[in-house]
Protein backbone atom coordinates (compact mmCIF):
# COMPACT_ATOMS: atom_id res chain seq x y z
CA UNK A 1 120.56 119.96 174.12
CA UNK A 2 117.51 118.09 173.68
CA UNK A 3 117.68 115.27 171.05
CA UNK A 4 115.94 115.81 168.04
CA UNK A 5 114.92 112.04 167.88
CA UNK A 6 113.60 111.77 171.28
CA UNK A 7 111.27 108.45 171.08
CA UNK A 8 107.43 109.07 171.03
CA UNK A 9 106.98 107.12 173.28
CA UNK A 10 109.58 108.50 175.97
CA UNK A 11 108.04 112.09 175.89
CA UNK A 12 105.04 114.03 174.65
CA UNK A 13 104.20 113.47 171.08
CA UNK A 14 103.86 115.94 168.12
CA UNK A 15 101.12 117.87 167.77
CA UNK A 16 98.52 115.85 166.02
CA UNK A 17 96.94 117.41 162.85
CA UNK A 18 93.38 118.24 163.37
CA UNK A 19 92.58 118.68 160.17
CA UNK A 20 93.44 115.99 158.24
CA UNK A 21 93.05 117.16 154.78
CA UNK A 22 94.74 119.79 153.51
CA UNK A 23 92.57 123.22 152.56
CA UNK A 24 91.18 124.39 149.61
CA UNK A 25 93.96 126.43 147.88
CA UNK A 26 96.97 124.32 149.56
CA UNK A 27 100.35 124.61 147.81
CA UNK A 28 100.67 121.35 145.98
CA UNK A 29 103.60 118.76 146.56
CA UNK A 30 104.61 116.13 144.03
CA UNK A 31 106.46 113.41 145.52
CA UNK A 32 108.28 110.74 143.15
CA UNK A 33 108.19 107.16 144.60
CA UNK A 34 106.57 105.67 147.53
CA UNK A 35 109.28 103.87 149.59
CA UNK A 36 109.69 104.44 152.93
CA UNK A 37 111.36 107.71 152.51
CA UNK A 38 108.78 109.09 149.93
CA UNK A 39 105.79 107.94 151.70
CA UNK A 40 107.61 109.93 155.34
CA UNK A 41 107.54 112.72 153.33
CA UNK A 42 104.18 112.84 152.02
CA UNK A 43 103.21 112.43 155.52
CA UNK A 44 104.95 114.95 156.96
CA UNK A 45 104.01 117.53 154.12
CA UNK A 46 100.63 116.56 154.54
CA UNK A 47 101.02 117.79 158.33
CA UNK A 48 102.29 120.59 157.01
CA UNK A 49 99.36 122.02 154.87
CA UNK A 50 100.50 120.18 151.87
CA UNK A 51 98.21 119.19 149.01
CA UNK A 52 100.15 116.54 148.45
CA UNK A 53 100.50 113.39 145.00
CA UNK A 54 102.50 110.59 144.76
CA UNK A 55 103.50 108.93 141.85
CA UNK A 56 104.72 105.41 141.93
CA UNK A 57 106.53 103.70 139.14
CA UNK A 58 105.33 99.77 140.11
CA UNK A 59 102.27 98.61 140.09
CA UNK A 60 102.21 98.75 144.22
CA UNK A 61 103.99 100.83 146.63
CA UNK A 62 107.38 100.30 148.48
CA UNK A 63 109.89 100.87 146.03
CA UNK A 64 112.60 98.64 147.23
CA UNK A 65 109.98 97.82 150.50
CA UNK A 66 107.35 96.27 147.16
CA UNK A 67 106.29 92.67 148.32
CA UNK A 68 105.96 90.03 146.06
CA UNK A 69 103.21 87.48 146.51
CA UNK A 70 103.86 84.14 144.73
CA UNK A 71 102.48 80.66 145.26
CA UNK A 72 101.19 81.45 148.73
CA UNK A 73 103.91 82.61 149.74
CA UNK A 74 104.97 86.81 151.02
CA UNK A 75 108.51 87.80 150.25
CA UNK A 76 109.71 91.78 151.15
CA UNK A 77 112.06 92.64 148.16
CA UNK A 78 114.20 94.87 150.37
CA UNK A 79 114.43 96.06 153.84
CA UNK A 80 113.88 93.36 156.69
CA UNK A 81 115.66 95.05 159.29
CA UNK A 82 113.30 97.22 161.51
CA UNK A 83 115.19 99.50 163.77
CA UNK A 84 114.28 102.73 165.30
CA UNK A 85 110.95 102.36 165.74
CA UNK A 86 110.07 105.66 167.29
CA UNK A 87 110.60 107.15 163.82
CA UNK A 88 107.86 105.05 162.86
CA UNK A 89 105.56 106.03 165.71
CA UNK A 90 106.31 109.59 165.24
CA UNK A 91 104.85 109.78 161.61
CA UNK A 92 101.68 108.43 163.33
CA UNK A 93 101.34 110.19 166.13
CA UNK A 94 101.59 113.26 163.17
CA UNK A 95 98.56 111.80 162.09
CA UNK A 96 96.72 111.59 165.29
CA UNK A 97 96.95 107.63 165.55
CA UNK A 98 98.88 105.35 167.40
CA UNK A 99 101.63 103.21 165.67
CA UNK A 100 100.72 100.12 168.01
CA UNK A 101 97.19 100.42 166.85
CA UNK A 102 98.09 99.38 163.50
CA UNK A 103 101.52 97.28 163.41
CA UNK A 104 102.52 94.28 165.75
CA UNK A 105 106.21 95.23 165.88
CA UNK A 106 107.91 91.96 167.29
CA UNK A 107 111.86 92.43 169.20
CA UNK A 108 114.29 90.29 167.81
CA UNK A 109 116.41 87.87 170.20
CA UNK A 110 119.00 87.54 168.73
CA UNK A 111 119.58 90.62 166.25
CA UNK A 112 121.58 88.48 163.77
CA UNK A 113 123.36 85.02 163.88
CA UNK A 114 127.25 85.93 162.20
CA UNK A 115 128.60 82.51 161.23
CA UNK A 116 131.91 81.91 160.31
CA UNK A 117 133.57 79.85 157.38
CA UNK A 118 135.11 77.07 160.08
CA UNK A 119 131.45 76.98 161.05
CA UNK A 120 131.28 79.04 164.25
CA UNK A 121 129.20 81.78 165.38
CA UNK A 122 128.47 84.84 167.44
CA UNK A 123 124.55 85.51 168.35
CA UNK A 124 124.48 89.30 168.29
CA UNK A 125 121.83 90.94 170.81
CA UNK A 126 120.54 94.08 172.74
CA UNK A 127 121.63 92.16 175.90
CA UNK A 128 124.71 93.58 177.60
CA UNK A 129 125.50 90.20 179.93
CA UNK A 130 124.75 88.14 176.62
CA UNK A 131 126.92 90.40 174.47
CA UNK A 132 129.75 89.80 176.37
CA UNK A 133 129.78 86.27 177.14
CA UNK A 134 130.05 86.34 173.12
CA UNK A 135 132.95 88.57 173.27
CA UNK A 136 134.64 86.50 175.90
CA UNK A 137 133.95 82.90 174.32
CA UNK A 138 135.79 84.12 171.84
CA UNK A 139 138.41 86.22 173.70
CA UNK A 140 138.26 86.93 177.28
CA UNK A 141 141.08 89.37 177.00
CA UNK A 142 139.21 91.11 174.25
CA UNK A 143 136.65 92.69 176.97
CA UNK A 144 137.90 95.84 178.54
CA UNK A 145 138.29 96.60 174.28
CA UNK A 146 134.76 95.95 173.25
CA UNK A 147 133.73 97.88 176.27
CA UNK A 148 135.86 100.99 175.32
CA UNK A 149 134.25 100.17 171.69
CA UNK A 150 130.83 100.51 172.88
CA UNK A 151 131.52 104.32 174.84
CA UNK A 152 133.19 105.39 171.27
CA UNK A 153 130.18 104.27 169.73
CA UNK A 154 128.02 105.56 172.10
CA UNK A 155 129.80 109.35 171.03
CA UNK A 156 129.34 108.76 167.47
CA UNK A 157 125.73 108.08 168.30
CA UNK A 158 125.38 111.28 170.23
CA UNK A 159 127.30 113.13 167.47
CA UNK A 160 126.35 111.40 164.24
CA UNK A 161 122.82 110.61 165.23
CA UNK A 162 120.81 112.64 167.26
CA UNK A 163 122.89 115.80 166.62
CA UNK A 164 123.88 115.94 162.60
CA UNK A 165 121.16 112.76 161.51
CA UNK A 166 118.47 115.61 160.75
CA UNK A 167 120.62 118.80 159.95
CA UNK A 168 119.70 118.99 156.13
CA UNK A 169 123.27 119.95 155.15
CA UNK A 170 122.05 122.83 153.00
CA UNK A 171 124.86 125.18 152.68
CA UNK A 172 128.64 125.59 153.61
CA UNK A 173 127.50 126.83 157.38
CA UNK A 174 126.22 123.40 157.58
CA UNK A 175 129.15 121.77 157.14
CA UNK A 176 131.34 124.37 158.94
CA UNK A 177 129.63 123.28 162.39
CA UNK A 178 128.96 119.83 162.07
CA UNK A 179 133.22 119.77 161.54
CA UNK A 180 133.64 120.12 165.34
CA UNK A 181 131.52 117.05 165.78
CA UNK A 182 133.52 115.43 162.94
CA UNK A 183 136.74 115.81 164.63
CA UNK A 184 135.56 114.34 167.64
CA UNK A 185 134.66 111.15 166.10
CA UNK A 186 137.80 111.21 163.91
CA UNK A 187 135.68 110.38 161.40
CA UNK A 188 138.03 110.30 159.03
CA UNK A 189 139.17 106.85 159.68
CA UNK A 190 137.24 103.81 158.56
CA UNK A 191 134.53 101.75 160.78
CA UNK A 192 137.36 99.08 160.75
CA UNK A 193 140.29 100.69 161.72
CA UNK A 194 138.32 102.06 164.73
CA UNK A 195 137.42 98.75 165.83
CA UNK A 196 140.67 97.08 165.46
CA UNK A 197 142.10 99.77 167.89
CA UNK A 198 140.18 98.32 170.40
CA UNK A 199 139.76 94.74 169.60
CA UNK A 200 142.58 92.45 168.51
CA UNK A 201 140.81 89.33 167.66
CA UNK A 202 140.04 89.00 163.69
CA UNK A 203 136.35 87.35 164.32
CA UNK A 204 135.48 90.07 167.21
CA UNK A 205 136.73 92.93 164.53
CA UNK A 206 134.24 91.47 161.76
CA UNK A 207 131.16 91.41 164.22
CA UNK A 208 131.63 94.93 165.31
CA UNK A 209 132.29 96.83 161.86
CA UNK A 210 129.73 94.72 159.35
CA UNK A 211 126.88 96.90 160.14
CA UNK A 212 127.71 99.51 156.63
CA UNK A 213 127.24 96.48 154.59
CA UNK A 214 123.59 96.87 155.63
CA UNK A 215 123.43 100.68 154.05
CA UNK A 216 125.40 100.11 151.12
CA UNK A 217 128.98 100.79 152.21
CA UNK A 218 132.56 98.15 153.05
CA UNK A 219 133.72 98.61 156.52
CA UNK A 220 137.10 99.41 155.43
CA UNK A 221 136.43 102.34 153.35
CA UNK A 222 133.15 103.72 155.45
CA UNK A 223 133.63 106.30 157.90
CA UNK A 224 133.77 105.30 161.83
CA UNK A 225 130.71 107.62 162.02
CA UNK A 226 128.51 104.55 161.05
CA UNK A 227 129.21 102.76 164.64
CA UNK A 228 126.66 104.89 165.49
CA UNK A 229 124.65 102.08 164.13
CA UNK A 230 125.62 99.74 167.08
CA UNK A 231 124.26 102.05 169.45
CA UNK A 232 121.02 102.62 167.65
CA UNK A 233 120.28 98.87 167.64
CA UNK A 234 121.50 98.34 171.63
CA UNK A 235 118.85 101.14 172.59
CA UNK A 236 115.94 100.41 170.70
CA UNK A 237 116.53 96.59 169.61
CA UNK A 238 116.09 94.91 165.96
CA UNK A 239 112.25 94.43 165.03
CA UNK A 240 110.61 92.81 162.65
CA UNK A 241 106.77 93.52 161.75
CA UNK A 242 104.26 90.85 161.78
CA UNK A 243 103.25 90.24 157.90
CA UNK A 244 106.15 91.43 156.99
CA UNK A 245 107.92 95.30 156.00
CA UNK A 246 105.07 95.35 154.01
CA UNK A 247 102.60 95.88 156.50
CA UNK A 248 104.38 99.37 157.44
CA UNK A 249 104.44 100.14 153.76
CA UNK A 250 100.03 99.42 153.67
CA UNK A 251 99.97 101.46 157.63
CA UNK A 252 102.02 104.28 156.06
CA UNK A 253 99.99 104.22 152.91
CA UNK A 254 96.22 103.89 154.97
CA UNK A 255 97.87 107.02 156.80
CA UNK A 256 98.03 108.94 153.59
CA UNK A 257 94.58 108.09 152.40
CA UNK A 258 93.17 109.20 155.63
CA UNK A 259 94.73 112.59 154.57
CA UNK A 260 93.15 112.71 151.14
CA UNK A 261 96.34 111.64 150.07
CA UNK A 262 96.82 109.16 146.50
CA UNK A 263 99.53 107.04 145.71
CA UNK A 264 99.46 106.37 142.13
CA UNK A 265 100.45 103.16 140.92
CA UNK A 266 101.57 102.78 137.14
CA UNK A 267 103.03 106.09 137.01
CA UNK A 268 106.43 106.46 135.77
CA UNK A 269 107.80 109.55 135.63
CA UNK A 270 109.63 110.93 132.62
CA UNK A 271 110.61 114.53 133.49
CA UNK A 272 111.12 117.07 135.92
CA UNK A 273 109.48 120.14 133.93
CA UNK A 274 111.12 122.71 135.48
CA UNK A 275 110.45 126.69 134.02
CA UNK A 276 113.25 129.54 134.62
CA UNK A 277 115.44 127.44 137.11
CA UNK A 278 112.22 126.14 139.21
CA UNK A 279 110.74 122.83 139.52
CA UNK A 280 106.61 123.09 138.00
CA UNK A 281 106.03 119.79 138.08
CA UNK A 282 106.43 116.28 136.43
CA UNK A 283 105.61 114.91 132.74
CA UNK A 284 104.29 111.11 132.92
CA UNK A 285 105.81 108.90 130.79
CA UNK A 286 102.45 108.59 129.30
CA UNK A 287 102.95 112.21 128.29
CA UNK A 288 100.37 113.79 131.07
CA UNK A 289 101.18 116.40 132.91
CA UNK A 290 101.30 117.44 136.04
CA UNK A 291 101.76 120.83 137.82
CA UNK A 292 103.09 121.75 141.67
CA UNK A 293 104.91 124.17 143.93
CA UNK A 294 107.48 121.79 145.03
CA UNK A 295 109.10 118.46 144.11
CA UNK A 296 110.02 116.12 145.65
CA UNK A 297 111.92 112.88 144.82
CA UNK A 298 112.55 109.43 146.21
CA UNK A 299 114.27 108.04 143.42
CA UNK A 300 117.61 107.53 143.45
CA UNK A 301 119.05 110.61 143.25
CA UNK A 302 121.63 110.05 140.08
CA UNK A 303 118.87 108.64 138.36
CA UNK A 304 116.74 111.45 139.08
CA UNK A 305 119.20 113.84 138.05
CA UNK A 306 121.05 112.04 134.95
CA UNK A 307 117.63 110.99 133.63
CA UNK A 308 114.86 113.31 134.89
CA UNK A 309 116.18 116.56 134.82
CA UNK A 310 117.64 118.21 131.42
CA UNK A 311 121.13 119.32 131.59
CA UNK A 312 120.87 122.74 130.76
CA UNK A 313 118.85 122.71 134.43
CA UNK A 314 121.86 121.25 135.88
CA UNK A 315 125.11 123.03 136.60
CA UNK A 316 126.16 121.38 140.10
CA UNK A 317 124.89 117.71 139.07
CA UNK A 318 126.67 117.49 135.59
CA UNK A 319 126.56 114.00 133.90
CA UNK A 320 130.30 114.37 134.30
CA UNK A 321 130.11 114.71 138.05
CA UNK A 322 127.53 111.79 138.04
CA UNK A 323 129.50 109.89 136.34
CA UNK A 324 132.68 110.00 138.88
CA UNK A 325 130.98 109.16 141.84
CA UNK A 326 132.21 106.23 143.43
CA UNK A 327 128.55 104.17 143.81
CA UNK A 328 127.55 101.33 146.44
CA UNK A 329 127.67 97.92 145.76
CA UNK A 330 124.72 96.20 144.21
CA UNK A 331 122.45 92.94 145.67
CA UNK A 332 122.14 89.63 144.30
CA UNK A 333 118.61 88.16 145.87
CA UNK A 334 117.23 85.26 145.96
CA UNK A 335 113.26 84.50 146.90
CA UNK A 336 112.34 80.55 147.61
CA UNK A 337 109.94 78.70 149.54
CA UNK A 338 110.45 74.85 150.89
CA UNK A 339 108.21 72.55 151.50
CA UNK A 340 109.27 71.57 155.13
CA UNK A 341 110.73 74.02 157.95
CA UNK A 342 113.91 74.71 158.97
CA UNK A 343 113.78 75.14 162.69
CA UNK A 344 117.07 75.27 163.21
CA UNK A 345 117.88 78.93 161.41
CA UNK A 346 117.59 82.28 163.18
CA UNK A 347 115.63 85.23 161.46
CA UNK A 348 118.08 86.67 160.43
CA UNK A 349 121.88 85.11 159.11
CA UNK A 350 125.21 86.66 158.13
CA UNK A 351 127.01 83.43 156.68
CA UNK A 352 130.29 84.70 156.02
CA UNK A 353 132.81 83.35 152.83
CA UNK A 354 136.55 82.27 153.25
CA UNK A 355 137.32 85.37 152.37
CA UNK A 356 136.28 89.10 153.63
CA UNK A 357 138.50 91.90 153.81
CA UNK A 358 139.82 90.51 149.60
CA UNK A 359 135.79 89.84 149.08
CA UNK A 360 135.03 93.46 149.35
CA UNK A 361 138.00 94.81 147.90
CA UNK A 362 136.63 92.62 144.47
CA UNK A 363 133.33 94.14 144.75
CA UNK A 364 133.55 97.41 145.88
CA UNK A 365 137.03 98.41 144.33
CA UNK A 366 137.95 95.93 141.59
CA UNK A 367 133.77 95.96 140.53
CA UNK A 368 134.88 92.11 140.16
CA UNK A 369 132.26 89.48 140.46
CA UNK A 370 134.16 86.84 142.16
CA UNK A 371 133.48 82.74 142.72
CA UNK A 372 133.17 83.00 146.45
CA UNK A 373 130.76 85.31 148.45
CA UNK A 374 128.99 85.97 151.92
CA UNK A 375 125.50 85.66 152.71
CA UNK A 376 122.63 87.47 154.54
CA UNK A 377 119.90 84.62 155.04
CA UNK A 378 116.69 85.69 155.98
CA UNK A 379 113.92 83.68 157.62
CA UNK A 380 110.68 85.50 158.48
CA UNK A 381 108.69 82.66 158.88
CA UNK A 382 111.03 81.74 162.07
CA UNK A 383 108.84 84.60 164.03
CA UNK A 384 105.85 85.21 161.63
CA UNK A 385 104.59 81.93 160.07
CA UNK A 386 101.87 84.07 158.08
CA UNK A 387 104.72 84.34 155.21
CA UNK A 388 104.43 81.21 153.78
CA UNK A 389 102.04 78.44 153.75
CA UNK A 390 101.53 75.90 156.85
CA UNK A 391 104.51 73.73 157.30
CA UNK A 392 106.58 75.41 155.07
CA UNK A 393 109.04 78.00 155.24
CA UNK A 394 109.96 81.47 153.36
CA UNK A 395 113.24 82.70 152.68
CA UNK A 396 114.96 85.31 150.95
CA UNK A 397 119.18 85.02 150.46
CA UNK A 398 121.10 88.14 149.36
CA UNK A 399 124.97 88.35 148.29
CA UNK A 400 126.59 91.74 147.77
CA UNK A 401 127.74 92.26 144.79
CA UNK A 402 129.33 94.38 142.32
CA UNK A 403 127.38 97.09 140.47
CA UNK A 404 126.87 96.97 136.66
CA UNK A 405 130.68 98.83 136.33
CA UNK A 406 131.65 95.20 136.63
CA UNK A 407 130.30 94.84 133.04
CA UNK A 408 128.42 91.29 134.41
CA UNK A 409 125.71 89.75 131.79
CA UNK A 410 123.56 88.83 134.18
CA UNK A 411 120.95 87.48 131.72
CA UNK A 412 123.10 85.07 131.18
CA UNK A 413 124.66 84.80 134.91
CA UNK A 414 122.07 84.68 137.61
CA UNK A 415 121.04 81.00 137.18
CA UNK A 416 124.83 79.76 137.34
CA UNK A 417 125.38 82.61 140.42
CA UNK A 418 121.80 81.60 142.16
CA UNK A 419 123.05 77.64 141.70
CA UNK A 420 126.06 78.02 143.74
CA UNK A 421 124.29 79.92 146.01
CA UNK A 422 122.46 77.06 146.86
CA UNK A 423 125.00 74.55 146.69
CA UNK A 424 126.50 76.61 149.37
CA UNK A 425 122.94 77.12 151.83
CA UNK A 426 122.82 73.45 151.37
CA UNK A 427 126.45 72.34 151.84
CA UNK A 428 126.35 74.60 155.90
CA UNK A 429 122.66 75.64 157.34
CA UNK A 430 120.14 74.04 155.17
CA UNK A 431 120.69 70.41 154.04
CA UNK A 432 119.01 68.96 151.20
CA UNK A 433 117.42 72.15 149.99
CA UNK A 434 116.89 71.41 146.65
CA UNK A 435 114.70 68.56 146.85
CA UNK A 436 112.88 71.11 149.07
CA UNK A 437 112.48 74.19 146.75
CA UNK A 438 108.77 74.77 145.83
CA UNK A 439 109.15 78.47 144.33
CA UNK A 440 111.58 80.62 143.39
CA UNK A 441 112.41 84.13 142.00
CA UNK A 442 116.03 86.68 141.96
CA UNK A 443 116.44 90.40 141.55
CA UNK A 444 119.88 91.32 140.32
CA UNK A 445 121.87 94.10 139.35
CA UNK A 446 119.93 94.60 135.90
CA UNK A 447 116.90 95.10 137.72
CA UNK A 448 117.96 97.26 140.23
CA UNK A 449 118.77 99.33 137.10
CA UNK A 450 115.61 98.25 135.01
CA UNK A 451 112.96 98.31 137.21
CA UNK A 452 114.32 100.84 140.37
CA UNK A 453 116.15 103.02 137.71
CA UNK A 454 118.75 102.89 140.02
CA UNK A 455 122.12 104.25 138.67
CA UNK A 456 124.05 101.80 137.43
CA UNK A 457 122.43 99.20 139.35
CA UNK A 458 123.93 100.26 142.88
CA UNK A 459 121.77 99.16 145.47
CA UNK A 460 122.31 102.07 147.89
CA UNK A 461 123.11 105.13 145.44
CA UNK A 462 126.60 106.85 146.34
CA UNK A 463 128.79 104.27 148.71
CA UNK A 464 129.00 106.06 152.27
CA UNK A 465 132.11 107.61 152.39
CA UNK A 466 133.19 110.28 154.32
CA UNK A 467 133.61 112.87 151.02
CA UNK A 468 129.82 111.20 149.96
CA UNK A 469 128.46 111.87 153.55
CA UNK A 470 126.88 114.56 154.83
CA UNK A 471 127.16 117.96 153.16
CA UNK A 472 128.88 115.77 149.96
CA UNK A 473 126.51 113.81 149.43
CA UNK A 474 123.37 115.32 147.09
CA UNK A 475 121.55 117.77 149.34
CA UNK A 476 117.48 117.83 150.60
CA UNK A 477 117.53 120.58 148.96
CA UNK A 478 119.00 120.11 145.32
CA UNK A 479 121.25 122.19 144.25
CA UNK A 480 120.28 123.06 141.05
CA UNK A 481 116.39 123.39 140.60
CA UNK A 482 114.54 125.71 143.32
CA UNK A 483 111.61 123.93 144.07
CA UNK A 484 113.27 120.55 143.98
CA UNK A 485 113.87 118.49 146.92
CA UNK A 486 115.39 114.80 147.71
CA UNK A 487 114.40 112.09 150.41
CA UNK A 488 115.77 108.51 150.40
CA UNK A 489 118.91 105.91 150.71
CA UNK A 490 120.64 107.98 148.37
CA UNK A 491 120.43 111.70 149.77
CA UNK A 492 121.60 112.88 153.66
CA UNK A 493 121.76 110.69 155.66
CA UNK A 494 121.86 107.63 153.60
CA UNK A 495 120.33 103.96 153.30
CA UNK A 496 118.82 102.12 156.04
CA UNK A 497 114.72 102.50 157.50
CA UNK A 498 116.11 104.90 159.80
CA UNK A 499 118.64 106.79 157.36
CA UNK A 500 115.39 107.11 155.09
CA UNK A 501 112.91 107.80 157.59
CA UNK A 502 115.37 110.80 159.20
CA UNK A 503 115.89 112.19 155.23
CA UNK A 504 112.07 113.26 155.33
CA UNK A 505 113.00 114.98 158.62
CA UNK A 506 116.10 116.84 157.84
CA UNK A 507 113.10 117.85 154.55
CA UNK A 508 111.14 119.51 156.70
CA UNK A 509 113.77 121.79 157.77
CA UNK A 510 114.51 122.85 154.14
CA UNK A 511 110.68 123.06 152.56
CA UNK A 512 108.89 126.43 151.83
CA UNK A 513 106.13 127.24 154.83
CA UNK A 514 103.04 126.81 153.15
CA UNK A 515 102.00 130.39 153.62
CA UNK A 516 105.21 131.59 151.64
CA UNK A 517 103.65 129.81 148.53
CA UNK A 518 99.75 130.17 149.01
């Protein structure tokens, strides 16, 4: 079977859109927020004869991808890790345009630096011979393992990926054949457990199985499916744009208003008005109205049901049932800028605690806020020096974390929590920091809540388990309202530019043709 994500680049694109607004008399799509998963969708309704609106909360696009600009200084809130690209290229080639005419998407070498407590590290690449002298500095007899690892995850890629990724998951028949695919992955057991069947040391088993900490989910509770990941990255590298995710959040956006397309900034939305079981629309929280055939939302999809649709509208999404999902950990970040540059530090930095396997149990089981904590340290400015000011260097540090069920005051917390955070940057990869600090800023839990309306401050919506993946977790198409539809980290497929990116895929296959609704 032909894969459904073949790159752009590696075949012949989409049809281009030759008319790039959509006609008079167009069904009309509302889409709520403008991350990367919102603004896909737009896109690709667009393409499809949508009139299509977005309405953005912030005062700028991105949703979790919003940049902040302070003291001359560019800092992404959220995603930094650019994989998949040929997602990205396909949503311009919809729009007759060429993704390389627009972005300057730079390969990362290596993908991440891992460092251990004791100091040591492993540089994790897209280069085979390089991959392995890693495995085999640290265990020679670990290497006929890691390269029965890498054909497992291979399958999981086949299965997970290219064959289930887009599938929207809409009814019962969905899940019924994607369970052949399941069994062959035994994807019942955790990421973890599949890796320590083939590798015994304790290091080696922590590089291959951290990759759900990226979408939200611990490594010993996450299906094996998300090995998958390993393959994605080996195939089509790590990338990071130059001027940061930002600049694919303004391409995506120019894309739109080439289309006729706004994105309205400012524009929270209160309500889902929805009329005899249908979604007609959205009330402002400004109390305007506005009317449409479909909606669609890119919030976070407890959020958007708990808050923006009334219960009587909701039999499948109850608050109960809301309320007993088990939710993703949340993010503790930290924005700074120094004075002087630290040469020495990769783009991108795992620094890993004294602990890890007890680490996530506090957070993700215990919802337990503990003293110690790993790290994901991100330097931009070590490939683009356009994100800070000459000489100088930009960084952002982020610490998983509990969600708000750990009952955290984080008023009250984040300068104490952001403190030892930099005692510890300082104290391994980053001496004398403080006297180098020249700005600074954190997001926490709160805000994830406050500002993202995220339910209850999780990060990633519903943690990635294998009874909140797939046809469990909250469909495309919702379940409740006709008319209503879901893209983003917290529908199918889940978190991650590629996970959000492939939900406004699997969209497509659930939407009303336009000529059904005109």
């Amino acid at each position: 079977m032909k894969s459904f994500f073949t790159p752009v680049s590696g075949g012949a694109p989409p049809a281009a859109s030759t008319d790039r607004r959509a006609p008079k008399g167009a069904p009309k799509a509302i889409v709520i927020g403008s991350g990367f998963g919102g603004l896909a969708a737009a896109i690709r309704l667009s393409c499809r004869g949508y009139h299509v609106e977005v309405f953005e909360k912030l005062d700028g696009p991105g949703g979790r991808a919003y940049v902040w600009k302070q003291d001359g200084f560019t800092f992404d809130a959220g995603p930094t890790i650019v994989t998949a690209p040929f997602m990205l290229e396909e949503l311009w080639a919809l729009c007759g345009r060429k993704f390389a005419d627009d972005i300057d998407l730079r390969p990362m070498d290596p993908f991440y630096r891992i460092r251990f407590d004791d100091g040591s590290w492993f540089d994790y690449s897209g280069d085979e011979e390089h991959m392995r002298r890693e495995v085999a500095r640290f265990s020679p007899d670990d290497l006929p393992g890691y390269e029965n690892f890498l054909k497992e995850a291979a399958n999981c890629y086949k299965l997970g990926f290219e064959e289930l990724g887009a599938t929207a998951f809409d009814g019962i028949g969905d899940l019924l054949a994607a369970v052949p695919s399941l069994t062959k992955m035994r994807g019942w057991r955790s990421i973890y457990r599949m890796v320590a069947g083939h590798l015994r040391h304790p290091k080696l088993r922590i590089v291959m199985s951290f990759h759900p900490l990226l979408i939200g989910g611990n490594p010993f509770s996450v299906t094996c499916v998300y090995s998958l990941i390993n393959t994605l990255e080996r195939r089509f590298g790590v990338h990071w744009a130059m001027g940061g995710t930002g600049a694919l959040i303004r391409g995506m956006v120019g894309l739109l208003a080439e289309r006729g397309v706004a994105v309205r900034c400012n524009a929270e939305v209160r309500r889902i008005t929805v009329d005899n079981g249908r979604a007609t629309g959205i009330e402002l929280a400004d109390g305007s109205l506005h009317r449409a055939d479909i909606v669609v939302s890119n919030a976070d999809t407890a959020w958007t049901y708990r808050h923006l649709v009334e219960p009587q509208h909701r039999r499948h999404w109850t608050d109960k049932r809301i309320e007993r999902g088990r939710y993703s950990m949340s993010l503790f970040v930290w924005y700074f800028g120094t004075k002087k540059r630290f040469d020495g530090v990769p783009h991108h930095m795992m620094l890993l605690g004294p602990r890890y396997e007890g680490l996530l149990t506090d957070i993700f089981k215990r919802q337990h806020l503990a003293d110690d904590f790993s790290l994901y340290l991100h330097r931009p400015t070590a490939t683009d020096p356009s994100m800070a000011p000459e000489g100088c260097d930009a960084f952002y540090v982020l610490s998983p974390v509990p969600h708000l069920g750990s009952g955290t005051d984080w008023a009250a917390h984040a300068e104490t929590y952001r403190r030892a955070i930099e005692a510890r940057l300082e104290a391994t990869v980053l001496p004398g920091l403080r006297e180098q600090i020249v700005t600074s800023r954190v997001t926490t839990p709160q805000d994830f809540h406050d500002r993202l309306l995220s339910f209850k401050g999780a990060a990633f919506g519903l943690e990635p388990l294998l009874l909140q993946s797939a046809w469990f977790r909250p469909h495309n198409r919702s379940e409740d309202v006709q008319g209503l539809f879901m893209v983003g980290a917290s529908t199918h497929p889940g978190a991650g530019v590629p996970g959000v990116l492939m939900s406004a895929k699997a969209l497509e296959t659930v939407v009303p043709h336009v000529s059904s609704l005109a």
